[in-house]
Protein backbone atom coordinates (compact mmCIF):
# COMPACT_ATOMS: atom_id res chain seq x y z
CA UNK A 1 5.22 -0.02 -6.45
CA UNK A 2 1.41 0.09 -6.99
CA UNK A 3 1.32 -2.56 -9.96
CA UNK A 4 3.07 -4.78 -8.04
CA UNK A 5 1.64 -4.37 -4.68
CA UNK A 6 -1.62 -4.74 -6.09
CA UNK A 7 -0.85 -8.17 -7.96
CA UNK A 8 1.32 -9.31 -4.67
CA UNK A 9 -2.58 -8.84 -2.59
CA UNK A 10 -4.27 -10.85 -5.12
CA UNK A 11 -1.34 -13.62 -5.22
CA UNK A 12 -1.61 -13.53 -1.39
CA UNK A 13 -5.16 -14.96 -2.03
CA UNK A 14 -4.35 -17.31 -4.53
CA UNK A 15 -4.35 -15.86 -7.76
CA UNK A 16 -1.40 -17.05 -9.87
CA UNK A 17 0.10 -14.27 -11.05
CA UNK A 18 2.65 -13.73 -13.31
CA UNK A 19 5.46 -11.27 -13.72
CA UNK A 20 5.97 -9.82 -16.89
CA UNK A 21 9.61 -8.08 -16.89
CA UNK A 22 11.74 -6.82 -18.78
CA UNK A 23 15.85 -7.93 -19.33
CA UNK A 24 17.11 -6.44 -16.53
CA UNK A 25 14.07 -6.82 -14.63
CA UNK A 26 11.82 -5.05 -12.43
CA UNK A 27 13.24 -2.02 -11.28
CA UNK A 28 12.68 -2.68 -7.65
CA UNK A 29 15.49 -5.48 -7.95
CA UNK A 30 18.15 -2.74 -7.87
CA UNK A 31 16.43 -0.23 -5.39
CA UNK A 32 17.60 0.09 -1.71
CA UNK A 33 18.99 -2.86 0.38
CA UNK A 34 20.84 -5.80 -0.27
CA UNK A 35 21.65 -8.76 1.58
CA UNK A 36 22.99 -11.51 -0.09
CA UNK A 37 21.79 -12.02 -3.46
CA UNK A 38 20.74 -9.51 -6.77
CA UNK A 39 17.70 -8.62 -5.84
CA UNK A 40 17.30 -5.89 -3.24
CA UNK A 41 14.74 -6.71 -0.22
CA UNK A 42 12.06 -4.37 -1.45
CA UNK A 43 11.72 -6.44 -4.49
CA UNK A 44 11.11 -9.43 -1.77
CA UNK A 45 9.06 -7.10 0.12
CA UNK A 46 6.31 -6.67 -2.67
CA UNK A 47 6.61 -9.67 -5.25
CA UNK A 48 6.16 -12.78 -3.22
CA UNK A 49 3.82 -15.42 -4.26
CA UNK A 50 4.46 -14.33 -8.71
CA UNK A 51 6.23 -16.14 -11.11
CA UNK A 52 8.58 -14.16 -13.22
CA UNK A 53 9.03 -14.24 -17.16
CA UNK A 54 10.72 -12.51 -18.96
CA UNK A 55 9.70 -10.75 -22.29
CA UNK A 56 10.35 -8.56 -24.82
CA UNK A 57 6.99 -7.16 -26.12
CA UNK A 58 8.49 -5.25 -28.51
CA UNK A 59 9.37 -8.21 -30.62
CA UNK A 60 5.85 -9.62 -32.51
CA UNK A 61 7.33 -13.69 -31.09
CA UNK A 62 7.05 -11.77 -27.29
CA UNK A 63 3.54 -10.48 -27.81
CA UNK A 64 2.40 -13.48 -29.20
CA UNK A 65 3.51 -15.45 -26.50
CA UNK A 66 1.90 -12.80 -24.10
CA UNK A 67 -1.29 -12.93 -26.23
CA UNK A 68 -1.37 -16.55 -25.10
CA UNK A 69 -1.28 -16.11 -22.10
CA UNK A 70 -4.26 -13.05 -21.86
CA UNK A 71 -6.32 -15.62 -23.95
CA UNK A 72 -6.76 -17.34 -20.86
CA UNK A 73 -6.33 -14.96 -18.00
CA UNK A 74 -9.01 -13.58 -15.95
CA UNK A 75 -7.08 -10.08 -15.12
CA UNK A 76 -4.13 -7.98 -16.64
CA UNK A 77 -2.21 -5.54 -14.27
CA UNK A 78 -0.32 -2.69 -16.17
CA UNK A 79 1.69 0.08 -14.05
CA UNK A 80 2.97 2.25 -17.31
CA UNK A 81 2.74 5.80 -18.29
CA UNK A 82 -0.97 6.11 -20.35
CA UNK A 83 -0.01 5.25 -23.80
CA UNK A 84 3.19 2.93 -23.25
CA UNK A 85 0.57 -0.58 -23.35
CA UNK A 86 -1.11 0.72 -26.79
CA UNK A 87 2.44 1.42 -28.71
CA UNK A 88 3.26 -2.00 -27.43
CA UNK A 89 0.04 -3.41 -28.68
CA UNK A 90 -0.93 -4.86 -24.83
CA UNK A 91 -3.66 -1.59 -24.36
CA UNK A 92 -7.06 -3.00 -23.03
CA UNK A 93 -8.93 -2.60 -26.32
CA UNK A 94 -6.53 -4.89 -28.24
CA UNK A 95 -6.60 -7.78 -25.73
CA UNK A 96 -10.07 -7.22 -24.64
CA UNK A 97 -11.25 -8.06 -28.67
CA UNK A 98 -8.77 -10.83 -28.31
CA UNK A 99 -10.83 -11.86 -24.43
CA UNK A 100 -13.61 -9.87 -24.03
CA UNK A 101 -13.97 -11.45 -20.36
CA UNK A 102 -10.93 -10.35 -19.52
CA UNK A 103 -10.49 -7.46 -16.69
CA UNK A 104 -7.53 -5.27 -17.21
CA UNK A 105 -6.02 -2.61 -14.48
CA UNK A 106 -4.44 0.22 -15.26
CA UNK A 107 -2.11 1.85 -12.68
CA UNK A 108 -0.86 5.53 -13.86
CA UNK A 109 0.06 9.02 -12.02
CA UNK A 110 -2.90 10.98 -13.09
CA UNK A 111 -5.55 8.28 -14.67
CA UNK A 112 -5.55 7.86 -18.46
CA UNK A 113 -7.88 11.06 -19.07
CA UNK A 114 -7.49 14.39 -18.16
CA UNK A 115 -4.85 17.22 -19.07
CA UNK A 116 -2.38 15.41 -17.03
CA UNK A 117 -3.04 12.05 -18.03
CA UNK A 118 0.68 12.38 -20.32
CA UNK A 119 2.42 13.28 -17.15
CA UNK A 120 4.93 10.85 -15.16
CA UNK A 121 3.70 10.32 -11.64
CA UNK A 122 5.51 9.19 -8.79
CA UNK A 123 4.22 8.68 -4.83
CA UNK A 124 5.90 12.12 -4.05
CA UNK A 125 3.78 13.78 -6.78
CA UNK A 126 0.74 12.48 -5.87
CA UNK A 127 1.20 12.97 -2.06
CA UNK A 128 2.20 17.46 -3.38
CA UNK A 129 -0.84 17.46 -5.39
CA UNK A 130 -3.44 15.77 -3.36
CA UNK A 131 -3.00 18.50 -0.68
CA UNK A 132 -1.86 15.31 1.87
CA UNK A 133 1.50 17.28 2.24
CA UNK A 134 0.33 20.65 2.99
CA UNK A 135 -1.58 18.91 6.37
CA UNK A 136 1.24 16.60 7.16
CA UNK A 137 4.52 17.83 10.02
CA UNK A 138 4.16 20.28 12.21
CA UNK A 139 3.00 23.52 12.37
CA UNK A 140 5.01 25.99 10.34
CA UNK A 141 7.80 22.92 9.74
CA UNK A 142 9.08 22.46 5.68
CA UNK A 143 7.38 20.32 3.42
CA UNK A 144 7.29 16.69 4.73
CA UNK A 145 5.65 13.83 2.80
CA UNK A 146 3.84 10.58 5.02
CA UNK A 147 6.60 8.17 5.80
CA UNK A 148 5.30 5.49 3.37
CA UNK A 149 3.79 5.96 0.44
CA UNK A 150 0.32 6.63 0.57
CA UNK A 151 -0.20 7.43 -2.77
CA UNK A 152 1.30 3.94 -4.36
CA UNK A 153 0.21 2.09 -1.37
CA UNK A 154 -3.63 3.22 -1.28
CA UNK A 155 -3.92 3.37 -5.32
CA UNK A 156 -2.75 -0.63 -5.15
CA UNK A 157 -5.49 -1.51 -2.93
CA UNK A 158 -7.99 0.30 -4.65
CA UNK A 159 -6.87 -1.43 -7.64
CA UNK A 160 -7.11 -4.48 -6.20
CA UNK A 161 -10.71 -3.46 -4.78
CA UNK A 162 -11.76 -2.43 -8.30
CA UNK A 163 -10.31 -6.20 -9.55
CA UNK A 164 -12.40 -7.97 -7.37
CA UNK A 165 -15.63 -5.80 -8.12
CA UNK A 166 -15.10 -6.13 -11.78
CA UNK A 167 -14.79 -9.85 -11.33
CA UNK A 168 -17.72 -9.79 -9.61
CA UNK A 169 -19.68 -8.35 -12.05
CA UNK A 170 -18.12 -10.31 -14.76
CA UNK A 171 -20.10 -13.45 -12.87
CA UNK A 172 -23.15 -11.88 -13.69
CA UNK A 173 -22.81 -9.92 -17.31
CA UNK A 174 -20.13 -12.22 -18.51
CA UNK A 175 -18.09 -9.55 -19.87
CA UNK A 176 -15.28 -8.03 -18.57
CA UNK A 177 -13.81 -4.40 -18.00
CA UNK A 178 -11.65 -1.58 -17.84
CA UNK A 179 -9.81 -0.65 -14.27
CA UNK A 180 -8.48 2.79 -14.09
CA UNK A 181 -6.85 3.85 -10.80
CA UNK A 182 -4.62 7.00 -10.40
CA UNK A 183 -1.89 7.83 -7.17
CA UNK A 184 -3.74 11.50 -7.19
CA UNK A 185 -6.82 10.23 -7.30
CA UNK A 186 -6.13 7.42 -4.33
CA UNK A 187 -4.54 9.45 -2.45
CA UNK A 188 -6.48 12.56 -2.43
CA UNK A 189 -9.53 10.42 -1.54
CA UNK A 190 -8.10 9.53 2.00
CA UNK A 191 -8.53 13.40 2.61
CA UNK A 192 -11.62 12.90 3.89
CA UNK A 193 -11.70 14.81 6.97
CA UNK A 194 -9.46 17.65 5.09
CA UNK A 195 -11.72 18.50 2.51
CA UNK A 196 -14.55 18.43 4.68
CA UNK A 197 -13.33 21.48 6.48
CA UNK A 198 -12.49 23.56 3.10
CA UNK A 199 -15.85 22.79 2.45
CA UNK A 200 -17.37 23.29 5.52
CA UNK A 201 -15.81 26.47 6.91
CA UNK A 202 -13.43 27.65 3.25
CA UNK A 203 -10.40 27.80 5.76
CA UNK A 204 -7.44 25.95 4.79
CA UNK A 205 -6.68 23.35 6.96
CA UNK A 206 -2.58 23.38 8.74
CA UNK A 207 -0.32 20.46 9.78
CA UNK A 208 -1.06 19.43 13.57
CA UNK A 209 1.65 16.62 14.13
CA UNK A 210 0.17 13.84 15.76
CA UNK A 211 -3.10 15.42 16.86
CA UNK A 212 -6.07 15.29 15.36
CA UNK A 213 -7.90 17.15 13.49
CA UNK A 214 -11.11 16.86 14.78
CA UNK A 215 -10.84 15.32 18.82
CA UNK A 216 -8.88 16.14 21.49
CA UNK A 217 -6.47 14.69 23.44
CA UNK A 218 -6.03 12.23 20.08
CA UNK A 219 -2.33 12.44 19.81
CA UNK A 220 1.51 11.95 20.81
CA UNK A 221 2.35 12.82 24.73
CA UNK A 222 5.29 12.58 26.62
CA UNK A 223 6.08 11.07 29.64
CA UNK A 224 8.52 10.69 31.80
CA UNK A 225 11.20 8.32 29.80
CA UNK A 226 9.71 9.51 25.99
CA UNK A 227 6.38 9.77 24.06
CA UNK A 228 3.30 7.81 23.70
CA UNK A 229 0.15 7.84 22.20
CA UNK A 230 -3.49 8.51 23.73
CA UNK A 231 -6.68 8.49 21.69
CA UNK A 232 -10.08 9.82 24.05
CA UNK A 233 -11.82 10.45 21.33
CA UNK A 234 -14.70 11.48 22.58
CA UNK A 235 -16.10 12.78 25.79
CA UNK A 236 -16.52 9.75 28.15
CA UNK A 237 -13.10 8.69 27.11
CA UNK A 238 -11.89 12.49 28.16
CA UNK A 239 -13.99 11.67 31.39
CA UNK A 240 -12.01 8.32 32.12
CA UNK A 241 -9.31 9.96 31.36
CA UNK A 242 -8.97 12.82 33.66
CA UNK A 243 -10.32 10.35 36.24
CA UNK A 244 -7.24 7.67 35.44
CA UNK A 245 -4.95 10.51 35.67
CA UNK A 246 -6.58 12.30 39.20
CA UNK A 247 -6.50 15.48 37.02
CA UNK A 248 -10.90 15.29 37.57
CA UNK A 249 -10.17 18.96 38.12
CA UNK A 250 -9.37 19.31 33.98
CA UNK A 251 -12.80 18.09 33.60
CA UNK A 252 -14.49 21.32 35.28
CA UNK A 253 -12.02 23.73 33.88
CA UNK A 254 -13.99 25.95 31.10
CA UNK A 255 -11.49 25.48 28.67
CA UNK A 256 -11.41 21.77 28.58
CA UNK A 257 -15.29 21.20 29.21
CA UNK A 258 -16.12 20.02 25.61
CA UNK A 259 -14.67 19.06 22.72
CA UNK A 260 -14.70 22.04 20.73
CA UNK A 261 -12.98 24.05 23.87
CA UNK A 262 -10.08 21.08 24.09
CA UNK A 263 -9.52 22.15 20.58
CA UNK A 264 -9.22 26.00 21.05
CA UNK A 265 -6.85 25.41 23.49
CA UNK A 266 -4.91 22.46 22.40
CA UNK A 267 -1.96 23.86 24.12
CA UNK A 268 -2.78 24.59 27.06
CA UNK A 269 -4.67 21.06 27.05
CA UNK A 270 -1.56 19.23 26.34
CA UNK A 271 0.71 21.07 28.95
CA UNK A 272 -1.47 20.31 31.50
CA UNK A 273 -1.25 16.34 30.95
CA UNK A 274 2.25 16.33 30.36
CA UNK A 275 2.89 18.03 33.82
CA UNK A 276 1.20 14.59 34.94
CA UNK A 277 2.28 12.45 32.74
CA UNK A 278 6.29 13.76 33.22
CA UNK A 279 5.78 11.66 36.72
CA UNK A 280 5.91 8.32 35.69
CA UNK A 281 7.42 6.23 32.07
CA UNK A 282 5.14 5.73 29.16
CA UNK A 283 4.62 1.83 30.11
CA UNK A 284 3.20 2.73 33.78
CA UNK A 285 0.36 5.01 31.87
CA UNK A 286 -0.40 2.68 28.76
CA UNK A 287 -1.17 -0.09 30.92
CA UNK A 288 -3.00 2.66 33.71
CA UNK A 289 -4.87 4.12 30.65
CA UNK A 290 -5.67 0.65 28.93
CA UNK A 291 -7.09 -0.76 32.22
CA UNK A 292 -9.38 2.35 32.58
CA UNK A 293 -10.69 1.70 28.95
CA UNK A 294 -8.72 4.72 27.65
CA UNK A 295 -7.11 3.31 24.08
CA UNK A 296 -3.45 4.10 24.67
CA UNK A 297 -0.29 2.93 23.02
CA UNK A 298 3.36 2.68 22.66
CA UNK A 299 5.19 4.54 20.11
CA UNK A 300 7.50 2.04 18.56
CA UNK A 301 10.18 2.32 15.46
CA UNK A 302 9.74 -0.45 12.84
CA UNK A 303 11.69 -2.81 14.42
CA UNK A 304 9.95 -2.48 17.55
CA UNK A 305 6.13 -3.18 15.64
CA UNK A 306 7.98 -6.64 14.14
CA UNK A 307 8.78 -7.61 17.90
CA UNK A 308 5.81 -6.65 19.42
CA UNK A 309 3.98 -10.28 20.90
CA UNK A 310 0.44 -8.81 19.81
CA UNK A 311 2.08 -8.57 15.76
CA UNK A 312 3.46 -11.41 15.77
CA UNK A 313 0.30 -13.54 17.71
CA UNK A 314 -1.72 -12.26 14.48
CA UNK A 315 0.73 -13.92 12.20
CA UNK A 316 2.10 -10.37 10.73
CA UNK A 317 5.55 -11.58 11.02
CA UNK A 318 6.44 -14.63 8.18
CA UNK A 319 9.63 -16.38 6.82
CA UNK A 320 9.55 -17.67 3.42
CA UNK A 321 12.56 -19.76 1.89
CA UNK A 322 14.51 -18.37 -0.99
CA UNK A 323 17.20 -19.82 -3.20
CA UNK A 324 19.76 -17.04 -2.64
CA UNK A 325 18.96 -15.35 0.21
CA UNK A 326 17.99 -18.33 2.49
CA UNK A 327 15.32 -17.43 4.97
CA UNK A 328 13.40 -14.20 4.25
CA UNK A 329 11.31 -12.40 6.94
CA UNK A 330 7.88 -10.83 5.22
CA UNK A 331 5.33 -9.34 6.22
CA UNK A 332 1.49 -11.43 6.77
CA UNK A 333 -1.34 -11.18 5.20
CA UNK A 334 -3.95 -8.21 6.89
CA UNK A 335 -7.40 -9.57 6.45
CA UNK A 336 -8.15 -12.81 8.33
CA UNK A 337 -10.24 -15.03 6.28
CA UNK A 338 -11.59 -17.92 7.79
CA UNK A 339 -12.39 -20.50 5.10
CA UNK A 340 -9.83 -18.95 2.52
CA UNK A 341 -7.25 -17.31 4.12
CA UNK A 342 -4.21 -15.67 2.69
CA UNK A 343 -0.87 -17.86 2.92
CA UNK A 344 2.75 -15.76 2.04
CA UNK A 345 4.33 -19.23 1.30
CA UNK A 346 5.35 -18.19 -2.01
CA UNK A 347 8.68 -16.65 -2.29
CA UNK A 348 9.52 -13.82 -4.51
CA UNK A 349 10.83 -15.40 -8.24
CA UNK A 350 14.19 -14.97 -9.51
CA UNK A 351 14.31 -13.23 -12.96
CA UNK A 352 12.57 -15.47 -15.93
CA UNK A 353 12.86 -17.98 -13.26
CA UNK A 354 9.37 -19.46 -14.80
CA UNK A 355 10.09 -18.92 -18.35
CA UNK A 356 9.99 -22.38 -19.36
CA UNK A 357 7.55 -23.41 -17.31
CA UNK A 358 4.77 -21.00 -18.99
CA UNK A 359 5.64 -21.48 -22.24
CA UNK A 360 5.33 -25.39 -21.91
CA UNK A 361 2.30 -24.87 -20.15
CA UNK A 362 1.03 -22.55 -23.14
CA UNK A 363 2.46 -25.26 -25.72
CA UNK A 364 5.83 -23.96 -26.68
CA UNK A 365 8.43 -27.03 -27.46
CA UNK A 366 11.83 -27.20 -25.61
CA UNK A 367 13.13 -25.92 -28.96
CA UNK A 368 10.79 -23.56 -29.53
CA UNK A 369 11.81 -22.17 -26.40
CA UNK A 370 15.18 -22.39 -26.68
CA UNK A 371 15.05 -20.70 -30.02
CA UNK A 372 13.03 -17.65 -28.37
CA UNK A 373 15.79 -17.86 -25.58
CA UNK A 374 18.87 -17.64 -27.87
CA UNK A 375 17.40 -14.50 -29.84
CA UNK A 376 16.37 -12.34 -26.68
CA UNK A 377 12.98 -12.86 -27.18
CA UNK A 378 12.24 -13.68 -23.39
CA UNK A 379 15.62 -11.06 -22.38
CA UNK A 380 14.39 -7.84 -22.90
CA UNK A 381 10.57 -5.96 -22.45
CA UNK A 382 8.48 -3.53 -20.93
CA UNK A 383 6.83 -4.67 -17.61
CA UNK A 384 3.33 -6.17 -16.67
CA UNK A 385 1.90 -8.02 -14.54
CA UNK A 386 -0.73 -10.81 -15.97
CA UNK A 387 -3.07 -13.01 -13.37
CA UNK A 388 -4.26 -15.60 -15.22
């Protein structure tokens, strides 16, 4: 998911970027839901705006028609297991002699050094091994991973981060470089607050649900009619609100004075607004709360966050047209740019679906091609992802 993600960001912002695959395709075609077509949604989900060829680099006619395509791409994208690109002769060294401007990614569990660089690494590894899932569920619950994947998710971005820094610099030295980006790495660098307290005090920290781990009342409460989510941060926001609630008198009592006593007694904090709270529905004290400058939300499911007017306002909610599955809802684009903004016109591609195209483009004759075609040349490969 990272490769992809990562190449789907940069395609978003209007990089062409093309899909490398192999005969039966990208794995994510077959994975979860399907609605009408062969590809299941989460291939939609993180592949718009790519076109699709497909390869065999294990055949010397595939790689040289890949070569041809690095010799004039700015950025190569590779998601495999350290060592896979070099025994298919597509490792950064070869094609960087080949384009020494180009910039080339490397996705991977563990990173490409390091006595676990060999290893297979999935999201679920990374999120074990990154401590995320010893401080995530409830106290004293079984092991419980974060609902999405944090560790595909964040090392994508940070790929794409290290892309466009690497570009940068490639404006300036001429010369490009080597990306390497790890799930551990990514997402044991979001444990920010986490390690700080190992550090700080050598305790290990727990699981606290939805509170957090350094500010209280910051969490999940429940009202009358279900939960909902208050964040007073800090201690004018506790002031405003104990005020909204007419519970002042939580304000004077010793163990809610500061901070650091809401903390020690959590509990006891938390019983004490619900008693309130259990009076009236969630909506009644997000909109009290919000007009009393108290940041305050709703707790929705996914298909609630797809309806809600402020999501969809912001342009998070997008149809694109597709060839088999007719009209496909997507998610937007995150950062707002104003003179080059992101655009998610660009459907997801069917398999190979731009196989002729590129190789006319690179200088390949309709026979040519069809001659690559009828020996399975542009059937059956590894995967990659090439922005050119």
């Amino acid at each position: 998911m990272a490769g992809p993600y990562c190449c789907q960001l940069l395609g978003d912002y209007g990089a062409e970027v093309i899909k490398v695959e192999p005969h039966g395709g990208d794995a994510t075609r077959k994975m979860g839901f399907f609605r009408k077509g062969e590809d299941a949604m989460a291939f939609h989900a993180v592949n718009r705006n790519k076109k699709s060829l497909s390869l065999d680099l294990k055949d010397e006619r595939g790689r040289e028609i890949f070569d041809r395509l690095v010799a004039e791409a700015d950025v190569v994208v590779e998601n495999f297991r350290p060592g896979v690109a070099e025994r298919l002769s597509v490792d950064y060294k070869t094609l960087s002699d080949k384009n020494p401007r180009l910039v080339y990614a490397s996705i991977s569990g563990f990173g490409q050094t390091g006595p676990y660089a060999s290893r297979g690494g999935y999201d679920l590894i990374a999120q074990a091994m990154s401590g995320l899932m010893s401080i995530t569920g409830e106290q004293g619950s079984n092991p419980v991973k974060a609902g999405v994947p944090v560790g595909d998710m964040s090392a994508a971005l940070y790929s794409a981060i290290g892309i466009l820094m690497a570009l940068l610099s490639r404006e300036k030295t001429g010369e490009g470089q080597y990306v390497d980006v790890s799930l551990l790495e990514s997402a044991l660098s979001l444990m920010v607050w986490e390690t700080a307290e190992t550090w700080g005090t050598g305790e290990v920290p727990q699981p606290m649900g939805s509170a957090h781990r350094l500010a209280a009342p910051y969490q999940a409460l429940q009202a009358a009619d279900g939960y909902f989510v208050v964040g007073a941060s800090n201690q004018g926001l506790w002031h405003r609100l104990a005020k909204a609630l007419d519970r002042t008198d939580l304000v004077d009592d010793p163990r809610f004075e500061l901070n650091l006593d809401r903390m020690e007694n959590l509990d006891a904090l938390v019983e004490e607004l619900e008693k309130t709270l259990a009076t009236n529905t969630a909506e009644h004290w997000i909109d009290m709360l919000s007009e009393s400058g108290v940041p305050a939300g709703p707790l929705y499911n996914t298909q609630q966050a797809v309806e809600d007017p402020h999501v969809i306002a912001r342009g998070m909610v997008q149809e694109v047209e597709h060839p088999v599955e007719g009209t496909v809802k997507v998610l937007g684009v995150p950062i707002k740019l104003s003179s080059t903004p992101g655009q998610t016109e660009g459907r997801a591609p069917l398999l190979g679906e731009h196989n002729r195209e590129l190789l006319s483009h690179l200088g390949y004759s309709d026979v040519e091609i069809d001659k690559l075609e009828t020996a399975g040349v542009l059937k059956s490969a590894a995967a990659a992802s090439v922005g050119v």
